[in-house]
C-alpha atoms as a PDB file:
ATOM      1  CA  UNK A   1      -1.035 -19.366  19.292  1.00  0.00           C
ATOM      2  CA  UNK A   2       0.433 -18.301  16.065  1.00  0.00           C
ATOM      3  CA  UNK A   3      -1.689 -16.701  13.230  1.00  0.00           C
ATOM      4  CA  UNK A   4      -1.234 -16.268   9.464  1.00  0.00           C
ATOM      5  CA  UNK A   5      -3.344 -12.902   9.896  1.00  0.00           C
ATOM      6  CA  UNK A   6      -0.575 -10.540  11.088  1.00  0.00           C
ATOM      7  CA  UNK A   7      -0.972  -7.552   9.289  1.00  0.00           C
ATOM      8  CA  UNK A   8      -4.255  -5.498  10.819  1.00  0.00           C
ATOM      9  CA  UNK A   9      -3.480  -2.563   8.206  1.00  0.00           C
ATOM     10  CA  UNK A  10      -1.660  -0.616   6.374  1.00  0.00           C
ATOM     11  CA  UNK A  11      -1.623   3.028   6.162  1.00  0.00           C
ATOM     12  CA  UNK A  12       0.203   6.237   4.221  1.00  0.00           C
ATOM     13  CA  UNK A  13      -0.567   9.562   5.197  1.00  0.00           C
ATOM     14  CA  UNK A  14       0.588  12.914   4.465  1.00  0.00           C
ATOM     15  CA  UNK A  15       2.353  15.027   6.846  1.00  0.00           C
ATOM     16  CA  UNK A  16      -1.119  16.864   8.040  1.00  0.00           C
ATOM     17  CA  UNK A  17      -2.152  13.233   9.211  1.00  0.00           C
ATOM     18  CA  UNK A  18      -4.761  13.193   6.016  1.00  0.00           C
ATOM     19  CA  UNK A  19      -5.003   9.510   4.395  1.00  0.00           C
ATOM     20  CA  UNK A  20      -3.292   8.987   1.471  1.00  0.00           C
ATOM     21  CA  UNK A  21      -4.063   5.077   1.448  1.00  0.00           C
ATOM     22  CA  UNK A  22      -5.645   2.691   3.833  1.00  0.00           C
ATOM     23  CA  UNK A  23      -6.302  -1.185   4.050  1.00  0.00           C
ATOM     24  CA  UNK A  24      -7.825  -2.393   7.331  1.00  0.00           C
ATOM     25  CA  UNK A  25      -7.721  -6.007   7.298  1.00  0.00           C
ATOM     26  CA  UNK A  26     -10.049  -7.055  10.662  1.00  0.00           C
ATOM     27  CA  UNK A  27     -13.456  -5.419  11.344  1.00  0.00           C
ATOM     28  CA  UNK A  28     -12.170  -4.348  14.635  1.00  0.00           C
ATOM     29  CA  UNK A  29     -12.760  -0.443  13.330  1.00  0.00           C
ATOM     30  CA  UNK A  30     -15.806  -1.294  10.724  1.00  0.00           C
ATOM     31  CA  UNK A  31     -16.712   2.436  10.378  1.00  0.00           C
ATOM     32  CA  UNK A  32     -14.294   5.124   8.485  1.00  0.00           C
ATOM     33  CA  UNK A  33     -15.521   7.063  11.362  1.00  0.00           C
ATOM     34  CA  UNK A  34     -13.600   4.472  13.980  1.00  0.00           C
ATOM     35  CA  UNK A  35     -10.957   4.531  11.321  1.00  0.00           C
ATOM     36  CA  UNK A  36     -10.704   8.466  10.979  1.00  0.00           C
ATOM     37  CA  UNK A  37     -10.265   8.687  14.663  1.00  0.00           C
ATOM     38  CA  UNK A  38      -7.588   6.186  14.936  1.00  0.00           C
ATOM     39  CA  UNK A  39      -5.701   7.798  12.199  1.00  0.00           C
ATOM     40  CA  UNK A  40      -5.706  10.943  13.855  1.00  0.00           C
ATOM     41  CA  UNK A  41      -4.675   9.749  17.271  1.00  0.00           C
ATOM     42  CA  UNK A  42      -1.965   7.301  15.625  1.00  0.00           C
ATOM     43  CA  UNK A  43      -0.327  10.510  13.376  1.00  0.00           C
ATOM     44  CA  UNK A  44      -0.460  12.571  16.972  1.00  0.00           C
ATOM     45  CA  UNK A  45       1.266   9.768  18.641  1.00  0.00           C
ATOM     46  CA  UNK A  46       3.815   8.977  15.732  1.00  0.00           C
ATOM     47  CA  UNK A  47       4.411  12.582  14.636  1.00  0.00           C
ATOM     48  CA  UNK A  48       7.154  13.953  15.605  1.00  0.00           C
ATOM     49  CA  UNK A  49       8.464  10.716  17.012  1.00  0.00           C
ATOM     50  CA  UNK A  50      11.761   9.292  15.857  1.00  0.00           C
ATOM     51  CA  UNK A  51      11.494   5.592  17.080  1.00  0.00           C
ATOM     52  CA  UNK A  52      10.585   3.291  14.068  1.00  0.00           C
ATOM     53  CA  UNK A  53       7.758   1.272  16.461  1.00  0.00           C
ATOM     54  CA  UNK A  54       4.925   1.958  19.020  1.00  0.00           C
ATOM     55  CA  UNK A  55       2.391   0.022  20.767  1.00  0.00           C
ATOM     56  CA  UNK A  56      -0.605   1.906  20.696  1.00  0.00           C
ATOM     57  CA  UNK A  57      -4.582   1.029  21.724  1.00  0.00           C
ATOM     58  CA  UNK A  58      -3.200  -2.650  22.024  1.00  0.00           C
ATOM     59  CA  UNK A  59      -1.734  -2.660  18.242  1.00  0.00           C
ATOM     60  CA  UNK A  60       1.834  -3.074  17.210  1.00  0.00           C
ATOM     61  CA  UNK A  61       2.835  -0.269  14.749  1.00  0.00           C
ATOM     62  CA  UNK A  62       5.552   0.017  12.636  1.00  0.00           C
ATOM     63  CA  UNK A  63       6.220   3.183  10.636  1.00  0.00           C
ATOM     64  CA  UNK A  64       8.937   4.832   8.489  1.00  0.00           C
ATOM     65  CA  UNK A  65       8.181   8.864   7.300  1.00  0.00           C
ATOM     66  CA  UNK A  66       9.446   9.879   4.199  1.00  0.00           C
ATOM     67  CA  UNK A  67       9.745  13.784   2.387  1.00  0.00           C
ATOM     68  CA  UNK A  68       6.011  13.941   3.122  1.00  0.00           C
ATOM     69  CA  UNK A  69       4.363  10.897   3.879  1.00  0.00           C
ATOM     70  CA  UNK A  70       4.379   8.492   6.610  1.00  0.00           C
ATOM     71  CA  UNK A  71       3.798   4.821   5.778  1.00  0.00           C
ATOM     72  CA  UNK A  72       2.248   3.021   8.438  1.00  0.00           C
ATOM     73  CA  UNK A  73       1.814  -1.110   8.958  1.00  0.00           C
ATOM     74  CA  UNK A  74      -0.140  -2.624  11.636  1.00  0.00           C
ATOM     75  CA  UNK A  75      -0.915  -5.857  13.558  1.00  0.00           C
ATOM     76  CA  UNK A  76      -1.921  -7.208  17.390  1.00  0.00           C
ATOM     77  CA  UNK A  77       0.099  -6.124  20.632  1.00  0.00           C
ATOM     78  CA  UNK A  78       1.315  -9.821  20.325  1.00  0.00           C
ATOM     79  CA  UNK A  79       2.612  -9.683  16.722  1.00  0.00           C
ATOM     80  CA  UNK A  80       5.739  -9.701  15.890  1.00  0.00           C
ATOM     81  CA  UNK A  81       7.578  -6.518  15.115  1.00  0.00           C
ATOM     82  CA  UNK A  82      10.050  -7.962  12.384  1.00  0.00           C
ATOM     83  CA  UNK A  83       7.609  -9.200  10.179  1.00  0.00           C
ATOM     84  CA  UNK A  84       5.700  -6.503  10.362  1.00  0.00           C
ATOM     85  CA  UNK A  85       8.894  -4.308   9.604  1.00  0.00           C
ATOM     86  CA  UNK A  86       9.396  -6.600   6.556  1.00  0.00           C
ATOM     87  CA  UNK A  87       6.092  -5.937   5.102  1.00  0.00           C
ATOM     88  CA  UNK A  88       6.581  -2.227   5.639  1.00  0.00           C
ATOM     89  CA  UNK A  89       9.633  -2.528   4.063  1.00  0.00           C
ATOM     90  CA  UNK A  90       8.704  -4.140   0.997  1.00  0.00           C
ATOM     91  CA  UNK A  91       5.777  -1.860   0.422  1.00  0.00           C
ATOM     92  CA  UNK A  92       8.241   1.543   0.758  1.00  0.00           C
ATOM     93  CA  UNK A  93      10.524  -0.231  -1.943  1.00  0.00           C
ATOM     94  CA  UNK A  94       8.424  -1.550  -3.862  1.00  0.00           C
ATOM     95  CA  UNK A  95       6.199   1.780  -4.501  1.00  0.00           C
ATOM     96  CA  UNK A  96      10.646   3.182  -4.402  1.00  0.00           C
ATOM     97  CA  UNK A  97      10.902   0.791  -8.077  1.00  0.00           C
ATOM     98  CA  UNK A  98       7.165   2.151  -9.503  1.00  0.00           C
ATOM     99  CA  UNK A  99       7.707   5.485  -9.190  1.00  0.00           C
ATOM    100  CA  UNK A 100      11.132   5.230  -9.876  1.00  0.00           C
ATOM    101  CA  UNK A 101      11.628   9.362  -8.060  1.00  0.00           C
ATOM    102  CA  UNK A 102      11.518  10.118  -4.366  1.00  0.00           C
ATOM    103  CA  UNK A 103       8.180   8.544  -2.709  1.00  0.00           C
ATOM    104  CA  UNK A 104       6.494  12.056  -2.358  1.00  0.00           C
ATOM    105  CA  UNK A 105       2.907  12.249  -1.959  1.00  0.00           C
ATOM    106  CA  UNK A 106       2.111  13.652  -5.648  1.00  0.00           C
ATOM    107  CA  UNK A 107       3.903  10.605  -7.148  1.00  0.00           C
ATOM    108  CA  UNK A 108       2.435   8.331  -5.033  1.00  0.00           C
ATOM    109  CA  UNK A 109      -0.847   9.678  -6.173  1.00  0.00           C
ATOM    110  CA  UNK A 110       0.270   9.977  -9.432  1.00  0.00           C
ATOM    111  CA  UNK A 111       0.710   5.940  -9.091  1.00  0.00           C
ATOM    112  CA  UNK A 112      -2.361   5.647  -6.742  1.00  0.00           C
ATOM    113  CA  UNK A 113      -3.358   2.332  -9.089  1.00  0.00           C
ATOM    114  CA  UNK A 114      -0.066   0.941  -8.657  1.00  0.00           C
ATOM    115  CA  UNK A 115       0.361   1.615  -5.202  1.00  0.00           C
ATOM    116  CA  UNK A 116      -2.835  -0.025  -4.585  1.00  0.00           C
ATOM    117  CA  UNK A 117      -2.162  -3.364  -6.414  1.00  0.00           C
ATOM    118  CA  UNK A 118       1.239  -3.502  -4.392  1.00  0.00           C
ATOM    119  CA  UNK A 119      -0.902  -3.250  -1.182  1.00  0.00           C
ATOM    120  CA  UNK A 120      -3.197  -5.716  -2.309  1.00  0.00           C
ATOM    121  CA  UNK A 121      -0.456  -8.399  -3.318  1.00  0.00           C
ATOM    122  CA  UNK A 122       1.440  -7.641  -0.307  1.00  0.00           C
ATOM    123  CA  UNK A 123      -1.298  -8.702   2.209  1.00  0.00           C
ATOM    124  CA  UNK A 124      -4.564 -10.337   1.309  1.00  0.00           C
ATOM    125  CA  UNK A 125      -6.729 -10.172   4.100  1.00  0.00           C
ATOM    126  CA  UNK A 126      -3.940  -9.952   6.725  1.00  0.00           C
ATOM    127  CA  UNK A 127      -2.134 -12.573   5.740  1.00  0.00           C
ATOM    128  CA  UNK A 128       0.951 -11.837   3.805  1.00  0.00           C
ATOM    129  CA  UNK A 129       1.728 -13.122   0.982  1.00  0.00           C
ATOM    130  CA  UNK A 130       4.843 -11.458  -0.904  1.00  0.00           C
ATOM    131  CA  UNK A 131       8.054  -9.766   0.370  1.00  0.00           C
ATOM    132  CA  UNK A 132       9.844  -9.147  -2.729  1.00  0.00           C
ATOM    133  CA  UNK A 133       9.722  -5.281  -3.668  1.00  0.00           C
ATOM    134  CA  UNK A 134      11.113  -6.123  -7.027  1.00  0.00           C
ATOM    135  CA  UNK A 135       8.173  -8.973  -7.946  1.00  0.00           C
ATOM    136  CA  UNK A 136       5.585  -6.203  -6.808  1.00  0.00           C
ATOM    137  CA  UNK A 137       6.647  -3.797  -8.645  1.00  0.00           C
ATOM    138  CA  UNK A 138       6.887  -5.541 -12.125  1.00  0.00           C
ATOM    139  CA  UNK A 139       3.278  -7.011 -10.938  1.00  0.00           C
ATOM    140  CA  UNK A 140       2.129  -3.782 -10.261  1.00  0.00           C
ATOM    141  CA  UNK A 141       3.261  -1.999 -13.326  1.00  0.00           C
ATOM    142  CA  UNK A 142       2.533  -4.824 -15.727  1.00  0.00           C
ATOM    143  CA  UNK A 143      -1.137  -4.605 -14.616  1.00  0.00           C
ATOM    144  CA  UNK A 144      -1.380  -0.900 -14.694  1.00  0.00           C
ATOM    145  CA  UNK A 145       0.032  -0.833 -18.301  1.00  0.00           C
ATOM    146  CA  UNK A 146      -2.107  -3.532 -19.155  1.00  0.00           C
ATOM    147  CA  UNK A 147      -5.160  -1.718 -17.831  1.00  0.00           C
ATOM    148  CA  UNK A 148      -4.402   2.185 -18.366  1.00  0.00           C
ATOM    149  CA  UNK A 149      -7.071   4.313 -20.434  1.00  0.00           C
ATOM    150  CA  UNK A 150      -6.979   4.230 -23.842  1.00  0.00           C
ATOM    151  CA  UNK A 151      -6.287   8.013 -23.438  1.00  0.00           C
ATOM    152  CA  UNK A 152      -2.964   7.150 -21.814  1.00  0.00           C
ATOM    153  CA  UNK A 153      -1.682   4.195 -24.578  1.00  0.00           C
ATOM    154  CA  UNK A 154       0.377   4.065 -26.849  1.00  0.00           C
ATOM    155  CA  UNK A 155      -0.232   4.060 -30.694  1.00  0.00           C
ATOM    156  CA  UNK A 156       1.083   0.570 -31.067  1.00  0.00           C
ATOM    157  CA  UNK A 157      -0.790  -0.644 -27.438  1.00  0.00           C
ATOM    158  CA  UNK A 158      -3.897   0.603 -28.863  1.00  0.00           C
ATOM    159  CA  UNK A 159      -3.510  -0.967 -32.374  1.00  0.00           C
ATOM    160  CA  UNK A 160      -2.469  -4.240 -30.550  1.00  0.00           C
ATOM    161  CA  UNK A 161      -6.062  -3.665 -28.090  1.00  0.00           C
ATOM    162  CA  UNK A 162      -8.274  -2.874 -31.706  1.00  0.00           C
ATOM    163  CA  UNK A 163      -7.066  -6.074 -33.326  1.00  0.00           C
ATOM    164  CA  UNK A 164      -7.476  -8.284 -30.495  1.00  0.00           C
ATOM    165  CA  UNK A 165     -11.186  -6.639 -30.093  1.00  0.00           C
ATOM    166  CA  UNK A 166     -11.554  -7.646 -34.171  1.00  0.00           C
ATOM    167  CA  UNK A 167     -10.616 -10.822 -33.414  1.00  0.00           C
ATOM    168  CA  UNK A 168     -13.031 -11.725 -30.234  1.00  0.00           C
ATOM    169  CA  UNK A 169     -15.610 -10.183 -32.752  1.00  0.00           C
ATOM    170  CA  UNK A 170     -14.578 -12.420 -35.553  1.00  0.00           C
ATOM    171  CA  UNK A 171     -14.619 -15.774 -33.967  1.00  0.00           C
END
């Protein structure tokens, strides 16, 4: 019977199988021990492997490495392997438009919040919910512009935040 949770998780780690980023989406690993574990036996597995898909402790995984990061998306041994390619796609071009260099793991970092809303508008609780890299990323960077320090504004965006502070205040 067909589900609209597909997507178990999503992953990125770095080329020494340390997580960069994770979303699991069912509580079938609940601790970040379980999680840890699977991780490491999934980066073992996927390594130095050139295929682009594995079944693996009864999960479909699809995975594309980069300079140094592998980006990892996950669903049931029954789910299909297209959409879950899809979603893995859109993620790796989407984060591609944000960071507008190479996807290496300091920009990705350097774009963690980013990175993190395009996960979180890709799938919401396994179920996906956007494929278009190019609506993520303007999503993604509107809200992290929106909500960036006041450290990291500019004169104008900070002018623009005072006066609409002044105004709350005023009415």
């Amino acid at each position: 019977m067909a589900s609209l949770y597909t997507v178990k998780g999503i992953l990125i780690l770095d080329n020494d199988g340390n997580r960069v980023l994770s979303k699991y989406y069912d509580d079938s690993m609940p601790t970040v021990k379980e999680q840890r574990a699977f991780e490491k036996k999934l980066f073992q597995k996927t390594n130095q492997s050139s295929a682009e898909i594995v079944m693996f402790e009864g999960i479909t995984c699809v995975f594309r490495s980069n300079i140094d990061l592998i980006f990892y998306v996950f669903g049931s041994s029954q789910e299909n392997e297209l959409l879950l390619a899809t979603v893995l796609n859109t993620l790796y071009d989407a984060i591609s438009i944000v960071v507008r260099e190479n996807i290496e793991k300091t920009t990705v970092l350097d774009h963690l919040d980013a990175v993190m809303l395009i996960t979180d508008e890709i799938v919401d609780g396994g179920i996906v919910l956007e494929a278009d890299p190019e609506t993520l990323a303007v999503n993604a960077t509107i809200s992290s512009r929106d909500e960036g320090p006041i450290t990291e504004q500019t004169l104008a965006q900070a002018w623009n935040k005072a006066g609409d502070i002044l105004r709350r205040h005023l009415s």
